[in-house]
N, C-alpha and C. Protein backbone atom coordinates (compact mmCIF):
# COMPACT_ATOMS: atom_id res chain seq x y z
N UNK A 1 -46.61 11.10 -39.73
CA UNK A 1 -45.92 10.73 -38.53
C UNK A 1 -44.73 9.86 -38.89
N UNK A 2 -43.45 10.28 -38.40
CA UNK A 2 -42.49 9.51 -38.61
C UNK A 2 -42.01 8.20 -37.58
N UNK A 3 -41.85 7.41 -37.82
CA UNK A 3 -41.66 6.42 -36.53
C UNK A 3 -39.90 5.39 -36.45
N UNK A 4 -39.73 5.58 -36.02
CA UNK A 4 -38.19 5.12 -36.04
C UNK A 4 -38.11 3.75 -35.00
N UNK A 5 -37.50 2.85 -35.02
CA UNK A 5 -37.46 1.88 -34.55
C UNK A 5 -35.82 1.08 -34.40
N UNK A 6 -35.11 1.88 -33.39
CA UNK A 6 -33.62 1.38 -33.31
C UNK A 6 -34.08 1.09 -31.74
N UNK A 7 -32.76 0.43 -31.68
CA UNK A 7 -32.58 -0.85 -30.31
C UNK A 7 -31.42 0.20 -29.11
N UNK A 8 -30.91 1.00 -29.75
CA UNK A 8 -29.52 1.41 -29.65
C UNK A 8 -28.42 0.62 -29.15
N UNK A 9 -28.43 -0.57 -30.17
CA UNK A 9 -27.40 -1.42 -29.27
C UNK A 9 -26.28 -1.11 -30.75
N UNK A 10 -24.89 -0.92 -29.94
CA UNK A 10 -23.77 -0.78 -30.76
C UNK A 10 -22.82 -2.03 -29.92
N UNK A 11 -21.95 -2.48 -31.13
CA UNK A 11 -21.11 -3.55 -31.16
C UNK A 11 -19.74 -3.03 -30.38
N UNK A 12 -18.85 -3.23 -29.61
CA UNK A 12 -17.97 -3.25 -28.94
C UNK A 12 -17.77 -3.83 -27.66
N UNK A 13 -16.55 -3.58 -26.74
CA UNK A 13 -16.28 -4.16 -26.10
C UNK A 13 -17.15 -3.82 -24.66
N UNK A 14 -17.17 -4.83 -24.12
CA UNK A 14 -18.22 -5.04 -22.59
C UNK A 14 -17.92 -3.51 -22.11
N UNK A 15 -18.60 -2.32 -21.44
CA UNK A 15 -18.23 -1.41 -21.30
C UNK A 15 -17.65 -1.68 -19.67
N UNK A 16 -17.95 -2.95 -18.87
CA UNK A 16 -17.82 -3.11 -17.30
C UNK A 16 -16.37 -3.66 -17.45
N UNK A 17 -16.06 -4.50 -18.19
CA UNK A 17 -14.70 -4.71 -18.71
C UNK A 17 -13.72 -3.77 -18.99
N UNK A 18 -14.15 -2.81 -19.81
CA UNK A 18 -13.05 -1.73 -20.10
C UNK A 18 -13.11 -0.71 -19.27
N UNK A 19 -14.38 -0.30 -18.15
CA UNK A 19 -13.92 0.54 -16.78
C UNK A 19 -13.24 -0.29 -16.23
N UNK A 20 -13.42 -1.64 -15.73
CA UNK A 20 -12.64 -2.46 -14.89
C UNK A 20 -11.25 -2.00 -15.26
N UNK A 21 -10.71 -2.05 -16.34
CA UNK A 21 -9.39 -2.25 -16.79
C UNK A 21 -8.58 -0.85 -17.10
N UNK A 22 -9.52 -0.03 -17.13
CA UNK A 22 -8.68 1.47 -16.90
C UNK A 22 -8.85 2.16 -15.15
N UNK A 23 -9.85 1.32 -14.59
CA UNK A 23 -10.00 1.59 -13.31
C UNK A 23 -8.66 0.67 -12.38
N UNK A 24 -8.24 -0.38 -12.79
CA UNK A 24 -7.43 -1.19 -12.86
C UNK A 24 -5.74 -0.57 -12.97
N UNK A 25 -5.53 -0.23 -14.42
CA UNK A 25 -4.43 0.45 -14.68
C UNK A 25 -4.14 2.15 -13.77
N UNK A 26 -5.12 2.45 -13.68
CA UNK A 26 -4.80 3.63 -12.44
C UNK A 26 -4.60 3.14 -11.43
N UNK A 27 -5.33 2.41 -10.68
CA UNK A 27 -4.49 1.59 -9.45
C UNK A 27 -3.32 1.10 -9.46
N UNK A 28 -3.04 0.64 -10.13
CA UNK A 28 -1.46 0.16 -10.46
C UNK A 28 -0.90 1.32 -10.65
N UNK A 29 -1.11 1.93 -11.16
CA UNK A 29 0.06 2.89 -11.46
C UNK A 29 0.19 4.00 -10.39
N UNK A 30 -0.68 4.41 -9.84
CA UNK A 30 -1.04 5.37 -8.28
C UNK A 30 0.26 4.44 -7.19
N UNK A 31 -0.34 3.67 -7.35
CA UNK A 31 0.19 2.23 -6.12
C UNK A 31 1.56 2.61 -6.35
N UNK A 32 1.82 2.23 -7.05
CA UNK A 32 3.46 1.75 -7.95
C UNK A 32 4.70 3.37 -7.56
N UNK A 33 3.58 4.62 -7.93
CA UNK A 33 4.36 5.78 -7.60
C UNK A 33 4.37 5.77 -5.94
N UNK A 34 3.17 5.72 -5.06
CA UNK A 34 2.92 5.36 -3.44
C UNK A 34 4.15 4.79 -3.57
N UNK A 35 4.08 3.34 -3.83
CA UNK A 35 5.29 2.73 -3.28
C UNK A 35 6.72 2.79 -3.23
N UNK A 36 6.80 3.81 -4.37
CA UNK A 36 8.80 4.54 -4.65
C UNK A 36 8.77 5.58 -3.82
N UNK A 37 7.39 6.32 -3.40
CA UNK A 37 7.13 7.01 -1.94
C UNK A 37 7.46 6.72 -0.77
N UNK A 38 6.88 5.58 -0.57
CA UNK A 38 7.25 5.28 0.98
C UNK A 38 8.60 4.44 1.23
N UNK A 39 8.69 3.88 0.31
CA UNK A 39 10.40 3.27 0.05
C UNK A 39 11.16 4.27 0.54
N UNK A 40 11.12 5.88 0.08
CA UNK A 40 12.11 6.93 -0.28
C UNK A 40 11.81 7.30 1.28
N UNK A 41 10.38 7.45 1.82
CA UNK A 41 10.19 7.75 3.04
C UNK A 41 10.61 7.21 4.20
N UNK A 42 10.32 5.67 4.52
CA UNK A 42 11.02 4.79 5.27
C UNK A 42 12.30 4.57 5.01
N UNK A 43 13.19 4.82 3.97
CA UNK A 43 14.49 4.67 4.06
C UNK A 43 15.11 5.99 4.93
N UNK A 44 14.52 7.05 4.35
CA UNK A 44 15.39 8.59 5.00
C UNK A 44 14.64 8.78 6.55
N UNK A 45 13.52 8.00 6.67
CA UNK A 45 13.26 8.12 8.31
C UNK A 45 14.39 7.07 9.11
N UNK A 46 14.51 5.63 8.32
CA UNK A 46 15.19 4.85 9.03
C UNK A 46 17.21 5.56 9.25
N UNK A 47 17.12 6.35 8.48
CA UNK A 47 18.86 6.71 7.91
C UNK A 47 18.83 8.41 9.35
N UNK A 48 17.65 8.78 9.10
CA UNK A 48 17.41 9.58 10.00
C UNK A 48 17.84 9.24 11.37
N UNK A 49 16.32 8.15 11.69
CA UNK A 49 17.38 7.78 13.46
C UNK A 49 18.32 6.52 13.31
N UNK A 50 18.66 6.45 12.27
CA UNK A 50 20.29 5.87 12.73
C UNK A 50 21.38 6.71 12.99
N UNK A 51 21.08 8.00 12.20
CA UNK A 51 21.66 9.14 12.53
C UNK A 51 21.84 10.07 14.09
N UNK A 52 20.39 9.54 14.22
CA UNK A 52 20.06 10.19 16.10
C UNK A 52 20.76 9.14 16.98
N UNK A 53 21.17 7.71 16.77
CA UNK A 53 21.76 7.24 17.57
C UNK A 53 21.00 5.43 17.43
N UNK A 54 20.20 5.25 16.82
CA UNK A 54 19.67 4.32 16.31
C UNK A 54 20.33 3.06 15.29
N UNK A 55 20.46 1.80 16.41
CA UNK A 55 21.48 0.64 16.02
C UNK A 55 20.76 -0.45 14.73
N UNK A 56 19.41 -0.32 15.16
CA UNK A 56 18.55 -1.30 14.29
C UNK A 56 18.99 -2.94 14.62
N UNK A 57 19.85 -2.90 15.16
CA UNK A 57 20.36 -4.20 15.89
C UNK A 57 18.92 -4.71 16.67
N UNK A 58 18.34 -6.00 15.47
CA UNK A 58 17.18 -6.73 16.18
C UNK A 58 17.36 -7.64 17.16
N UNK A 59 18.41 -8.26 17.23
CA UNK A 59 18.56 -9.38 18.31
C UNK A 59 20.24 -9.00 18.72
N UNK A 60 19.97 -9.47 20.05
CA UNK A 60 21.55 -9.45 21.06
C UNK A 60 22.55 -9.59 20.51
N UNK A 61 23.22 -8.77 20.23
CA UNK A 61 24.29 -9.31 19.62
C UNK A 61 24.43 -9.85 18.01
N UNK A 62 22.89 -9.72 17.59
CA UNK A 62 23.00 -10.17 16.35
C UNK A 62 23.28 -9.29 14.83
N UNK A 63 22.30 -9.59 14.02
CA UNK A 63 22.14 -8.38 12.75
C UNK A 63 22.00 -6.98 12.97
N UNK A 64 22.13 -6.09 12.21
CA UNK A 64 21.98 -5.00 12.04
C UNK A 64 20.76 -4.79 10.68
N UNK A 65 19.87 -4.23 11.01
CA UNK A 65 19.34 -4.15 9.69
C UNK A 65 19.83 -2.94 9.00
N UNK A 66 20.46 -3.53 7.71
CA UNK A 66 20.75 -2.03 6.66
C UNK A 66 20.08 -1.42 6.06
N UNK A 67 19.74 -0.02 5.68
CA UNK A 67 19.18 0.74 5.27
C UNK A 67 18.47 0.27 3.61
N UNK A 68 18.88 -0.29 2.77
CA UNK A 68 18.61 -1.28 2.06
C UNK A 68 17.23 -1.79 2.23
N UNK A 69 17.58 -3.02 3.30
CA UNK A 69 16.41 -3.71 4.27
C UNK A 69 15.66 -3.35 3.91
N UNK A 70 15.03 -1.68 4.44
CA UNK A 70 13.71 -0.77 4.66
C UNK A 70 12.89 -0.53 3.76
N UNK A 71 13.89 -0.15 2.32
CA UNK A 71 13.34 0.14 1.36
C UNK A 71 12.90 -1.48 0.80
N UNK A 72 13.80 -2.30 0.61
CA UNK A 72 13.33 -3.56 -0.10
C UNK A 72 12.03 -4.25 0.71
N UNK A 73 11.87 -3.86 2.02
CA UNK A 73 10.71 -4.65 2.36
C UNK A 73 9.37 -3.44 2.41
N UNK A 74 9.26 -2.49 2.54
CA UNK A 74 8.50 -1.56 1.93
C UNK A 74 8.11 -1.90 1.01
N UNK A 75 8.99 -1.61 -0.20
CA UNK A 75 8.65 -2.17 -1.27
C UNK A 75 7.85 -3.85 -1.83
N UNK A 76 8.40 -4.58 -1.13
CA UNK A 76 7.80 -5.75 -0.99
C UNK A 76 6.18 -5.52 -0.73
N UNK A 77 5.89 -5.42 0.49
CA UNK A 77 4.51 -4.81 1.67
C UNK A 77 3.72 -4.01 0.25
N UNK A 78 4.51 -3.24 0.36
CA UNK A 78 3.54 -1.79 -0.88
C UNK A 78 2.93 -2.78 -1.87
N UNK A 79 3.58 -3.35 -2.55
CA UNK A 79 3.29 -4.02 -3.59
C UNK A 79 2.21 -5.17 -3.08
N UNK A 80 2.32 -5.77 -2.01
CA UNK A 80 0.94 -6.90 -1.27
C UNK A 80 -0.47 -6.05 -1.48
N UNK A 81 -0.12 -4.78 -1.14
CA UNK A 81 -0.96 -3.67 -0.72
C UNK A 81 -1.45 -2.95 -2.10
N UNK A 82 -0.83 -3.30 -2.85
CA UNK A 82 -1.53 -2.65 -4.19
C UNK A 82 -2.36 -4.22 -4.80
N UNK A 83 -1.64 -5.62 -4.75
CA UNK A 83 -2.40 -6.31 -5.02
C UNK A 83 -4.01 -6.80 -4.20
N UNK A 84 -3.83 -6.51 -2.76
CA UNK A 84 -5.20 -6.82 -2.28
C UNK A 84 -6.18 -5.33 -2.91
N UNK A 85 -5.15 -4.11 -3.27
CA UNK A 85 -6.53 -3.02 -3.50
C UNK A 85 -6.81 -3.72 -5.06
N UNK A 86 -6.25 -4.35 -5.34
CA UNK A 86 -6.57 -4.58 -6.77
C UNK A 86 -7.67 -6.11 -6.76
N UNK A 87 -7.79 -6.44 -6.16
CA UNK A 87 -8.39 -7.70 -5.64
C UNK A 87 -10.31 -7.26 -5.20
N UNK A 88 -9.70 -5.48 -4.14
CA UNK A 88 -11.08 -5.33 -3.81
C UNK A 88 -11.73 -4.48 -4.87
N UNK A 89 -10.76 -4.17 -5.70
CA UNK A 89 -11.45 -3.03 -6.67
C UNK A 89 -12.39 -4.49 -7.57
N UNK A 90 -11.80 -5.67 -7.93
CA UNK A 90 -12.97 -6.48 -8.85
C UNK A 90 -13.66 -6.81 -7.83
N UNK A 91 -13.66 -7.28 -7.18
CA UNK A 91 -14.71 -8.50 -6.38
C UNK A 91 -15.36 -7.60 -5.33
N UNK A 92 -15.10 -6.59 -4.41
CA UNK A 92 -16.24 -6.14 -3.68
C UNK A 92 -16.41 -4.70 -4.42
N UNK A 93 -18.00 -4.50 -3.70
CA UNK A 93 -18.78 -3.22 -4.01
C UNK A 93 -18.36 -1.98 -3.55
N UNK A 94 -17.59 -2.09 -2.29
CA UNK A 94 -16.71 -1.15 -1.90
C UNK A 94 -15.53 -1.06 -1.33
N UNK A 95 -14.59 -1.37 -2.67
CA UNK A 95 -13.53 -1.56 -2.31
C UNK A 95 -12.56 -0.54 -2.03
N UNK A 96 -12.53 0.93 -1.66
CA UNK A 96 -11.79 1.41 -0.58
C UNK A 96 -12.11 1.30 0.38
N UNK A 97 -13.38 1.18 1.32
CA UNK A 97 -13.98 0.89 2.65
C UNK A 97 -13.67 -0.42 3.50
N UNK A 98 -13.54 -1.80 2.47
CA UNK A 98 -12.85 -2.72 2.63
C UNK A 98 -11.44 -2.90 2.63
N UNK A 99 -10.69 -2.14 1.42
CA UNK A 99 -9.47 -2.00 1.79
C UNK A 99 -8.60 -1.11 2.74
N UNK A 100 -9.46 -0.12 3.19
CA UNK A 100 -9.12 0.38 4.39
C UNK A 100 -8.59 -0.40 5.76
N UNK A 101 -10.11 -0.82 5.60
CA UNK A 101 -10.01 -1.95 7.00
C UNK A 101 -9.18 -3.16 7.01
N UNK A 102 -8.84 -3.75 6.03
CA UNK A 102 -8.14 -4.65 5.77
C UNK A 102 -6.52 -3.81 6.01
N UNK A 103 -6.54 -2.81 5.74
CA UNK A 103 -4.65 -2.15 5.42
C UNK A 103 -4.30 -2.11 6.86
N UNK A 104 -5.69 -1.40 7.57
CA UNK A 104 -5.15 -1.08 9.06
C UNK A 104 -5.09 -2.37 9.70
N UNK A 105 -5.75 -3.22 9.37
CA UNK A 105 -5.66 -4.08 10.40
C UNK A 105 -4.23 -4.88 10.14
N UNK A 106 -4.01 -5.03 9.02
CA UNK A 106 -2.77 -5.84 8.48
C UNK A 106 -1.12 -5.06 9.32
N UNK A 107 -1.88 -3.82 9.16
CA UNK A 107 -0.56 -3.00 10.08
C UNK A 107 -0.46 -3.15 11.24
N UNK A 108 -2.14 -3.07 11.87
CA UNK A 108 -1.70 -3.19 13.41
C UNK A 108 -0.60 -4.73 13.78
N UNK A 109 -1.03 -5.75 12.73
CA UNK A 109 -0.77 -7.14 12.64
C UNK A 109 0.98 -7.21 12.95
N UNK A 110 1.52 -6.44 12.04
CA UNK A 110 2.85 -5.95 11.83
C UNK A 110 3.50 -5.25 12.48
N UNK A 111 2.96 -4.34 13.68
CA UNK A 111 3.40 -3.81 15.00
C UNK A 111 4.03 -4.97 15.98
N UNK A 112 3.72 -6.37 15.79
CA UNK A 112 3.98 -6.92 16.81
C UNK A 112 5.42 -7.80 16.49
N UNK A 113 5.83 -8.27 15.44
CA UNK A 113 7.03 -8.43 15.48
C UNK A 113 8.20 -7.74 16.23
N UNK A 114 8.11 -6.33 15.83
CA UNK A 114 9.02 -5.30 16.51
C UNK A 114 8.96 -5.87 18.40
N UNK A 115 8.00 -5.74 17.98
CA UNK A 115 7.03 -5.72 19.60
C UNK A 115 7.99 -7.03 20.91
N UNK A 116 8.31 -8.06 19.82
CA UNK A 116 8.52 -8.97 20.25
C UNK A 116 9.68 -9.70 19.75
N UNK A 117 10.47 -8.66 19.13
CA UNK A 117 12.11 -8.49 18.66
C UNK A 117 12.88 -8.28 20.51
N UNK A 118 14.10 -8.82 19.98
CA UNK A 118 14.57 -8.81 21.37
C UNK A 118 15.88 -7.20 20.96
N UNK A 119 14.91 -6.03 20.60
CA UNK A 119 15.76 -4.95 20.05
C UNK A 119 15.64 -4.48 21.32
N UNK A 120 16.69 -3.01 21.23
CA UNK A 120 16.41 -2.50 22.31
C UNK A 120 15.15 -1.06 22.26
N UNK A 121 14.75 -0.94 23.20
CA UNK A 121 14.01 0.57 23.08
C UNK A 121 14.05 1.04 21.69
N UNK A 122 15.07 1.95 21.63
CA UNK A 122 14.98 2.84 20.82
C UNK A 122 14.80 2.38 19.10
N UNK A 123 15.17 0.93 19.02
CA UNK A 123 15.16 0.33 17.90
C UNK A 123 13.87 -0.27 17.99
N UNK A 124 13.22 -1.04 18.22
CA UNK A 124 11.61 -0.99 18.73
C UNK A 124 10.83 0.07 18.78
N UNK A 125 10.87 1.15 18.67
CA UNK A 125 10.66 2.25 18.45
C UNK A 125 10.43 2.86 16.98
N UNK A 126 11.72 2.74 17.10
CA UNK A 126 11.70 3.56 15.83
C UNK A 126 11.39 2.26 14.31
N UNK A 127 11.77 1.00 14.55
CA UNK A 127 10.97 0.05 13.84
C UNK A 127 9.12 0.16 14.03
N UNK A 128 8.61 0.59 14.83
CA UNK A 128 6.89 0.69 15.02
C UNK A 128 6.89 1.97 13.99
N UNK A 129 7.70 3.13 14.10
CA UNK A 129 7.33 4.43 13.40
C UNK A 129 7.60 4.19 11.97
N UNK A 130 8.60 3.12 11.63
CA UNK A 130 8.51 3.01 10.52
C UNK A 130 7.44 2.37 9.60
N UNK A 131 7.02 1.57 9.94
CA UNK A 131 5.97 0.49 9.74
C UNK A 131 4.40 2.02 9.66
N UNK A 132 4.31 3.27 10.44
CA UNK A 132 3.34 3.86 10.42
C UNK A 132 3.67 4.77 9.15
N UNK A 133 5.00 4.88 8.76
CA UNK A 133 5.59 5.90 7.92
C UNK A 133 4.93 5.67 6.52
N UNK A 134 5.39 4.07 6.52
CA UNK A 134 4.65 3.20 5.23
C UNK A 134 3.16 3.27 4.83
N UNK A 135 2.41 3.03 6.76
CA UNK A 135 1.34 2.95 6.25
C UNK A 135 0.44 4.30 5.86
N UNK A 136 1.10 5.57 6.12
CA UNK A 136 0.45 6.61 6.41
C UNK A 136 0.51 7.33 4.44
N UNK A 137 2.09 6.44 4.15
CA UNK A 137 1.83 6.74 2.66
C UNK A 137 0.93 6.25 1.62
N UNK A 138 0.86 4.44 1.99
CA UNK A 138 0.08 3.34 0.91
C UNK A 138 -1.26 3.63 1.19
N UNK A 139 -2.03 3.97 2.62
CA UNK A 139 -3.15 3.28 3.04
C UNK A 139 -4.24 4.29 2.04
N UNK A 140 -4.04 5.68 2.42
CA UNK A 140 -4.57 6.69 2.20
C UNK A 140 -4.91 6.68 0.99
N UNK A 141 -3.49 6.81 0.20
CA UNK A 141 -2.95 6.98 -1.73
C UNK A 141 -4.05 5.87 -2.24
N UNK A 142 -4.17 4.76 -1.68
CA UNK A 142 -4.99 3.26 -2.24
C UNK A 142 -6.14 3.74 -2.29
N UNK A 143 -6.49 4.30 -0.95
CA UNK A 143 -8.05 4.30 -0.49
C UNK A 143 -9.10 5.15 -1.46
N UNK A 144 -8.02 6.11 -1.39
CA UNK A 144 -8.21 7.41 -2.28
C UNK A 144 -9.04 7.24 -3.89
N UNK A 145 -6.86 6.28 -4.38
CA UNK A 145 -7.64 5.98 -5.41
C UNK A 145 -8.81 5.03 -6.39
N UNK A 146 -8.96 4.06 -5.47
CA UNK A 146 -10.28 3.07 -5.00
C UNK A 146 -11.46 3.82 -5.00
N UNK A 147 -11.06 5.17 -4.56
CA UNK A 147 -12.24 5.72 -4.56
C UNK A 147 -13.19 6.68 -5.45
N UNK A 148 -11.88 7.29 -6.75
CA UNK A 148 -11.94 8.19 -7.53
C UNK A 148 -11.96 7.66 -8.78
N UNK A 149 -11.51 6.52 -9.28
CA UNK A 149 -11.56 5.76 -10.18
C UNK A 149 -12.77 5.11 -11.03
N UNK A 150 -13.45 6.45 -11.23
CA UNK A 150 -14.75 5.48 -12.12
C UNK A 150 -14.67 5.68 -13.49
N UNK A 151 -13.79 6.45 -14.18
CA UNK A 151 -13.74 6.03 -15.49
C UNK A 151 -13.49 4.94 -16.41
C-alpha cells in the first residue's frame, strides 16, 4: 500500500487578492471605455438639440452652456461612477445589485437641478434627457461588468 501525505499548500500570492485586482482592472477599464461613450453620446445629443433649436441658456439672461460643458461633466460623473462600482466591487457581496441602486438613485438626485434651473422648457428638457443619455450608458456597462468579473 502506498500512502502519500501532501497538504497541497503551494506558495504564492493570496489568490482573493489577485481576483480582486484583475476583477478590479476590468472595471476600470470597461468604465473608462463607458465613459468616452457617454461623453461622445451626451455631447452629439446635446449638439443635436442645439441644432433643433435648443439655447442651453440656464439662467435669464445668463450662461450658455457649451458643448464642451457636457462632455467634461459626463466625464467627471462617469468617473464618480466607476469609483463607487469600484468601492462596491471590494467591500459588498453584491456589488452590481448595490451599485445599481445606488446609480439610479444618484440620477434621480441629479434630475432636480435642471428641475430647478430657471431654463426655459425646452432646455430643461433636454438637460433631464441628457443626464438619462449618461445614465443609460454607465449604469448598465458597470452593472454588467460587476457582474461578469470573476476571474
Amino acid at each position: 500500500m502506498n500512502s502519500m501525505n501532501d497538504t497541497g499548500v503551494v506558495a504564492g500570492p493570496a489568490s482573493g487578492q489577485t481576483s480582486y485586482t484583475h476583477r478590479l482592472r476590468g472595471l476600470a477599464g470597461t468604465g473608462f471605455i463607458a465613459t468616452l461613450a457617454a461623453m461622445v453620446a451626451t455631447t452629439l445629443a446635446a449638439a443635436l438639440a442645439q441644432a433643433v433649436g435648443v439655447d442651453f441658456e440656464v439662467t435669464d439672461g445668463g450662461e450658455t452652456i457649451p458643448l464642451s460643458g457636457f462632455a467634461v461633466v459626463t466625464g467627471f460623473f462617469s468617473v464618480v461612477g466607476i469609483v463607487i462600482a469600484a468601492a462596491l466591487l471590494r467591500w459588498s457581496a453584491r456589488p452590481a445589485e448595490r451599485f445599481v441602486w445606488t446609480a439610479v438613485s444618484l440620477t434621480a438626485i441629479s434630475l432636480v437641478p435642471p428641475l430647478l434651473s430657471e431654463a426655459n422648457t425646452a432646455t430643461t428638457t433636454a438637460l433631464l434627457g441628457l443626464h438619462l443619455v449618461a445614465a443609460t450608458v454607465m449604469i448598465p456597462t458597470l452593472a454588467r461588468s460587476l457582474r461578469t468579473r470573476t476571474d
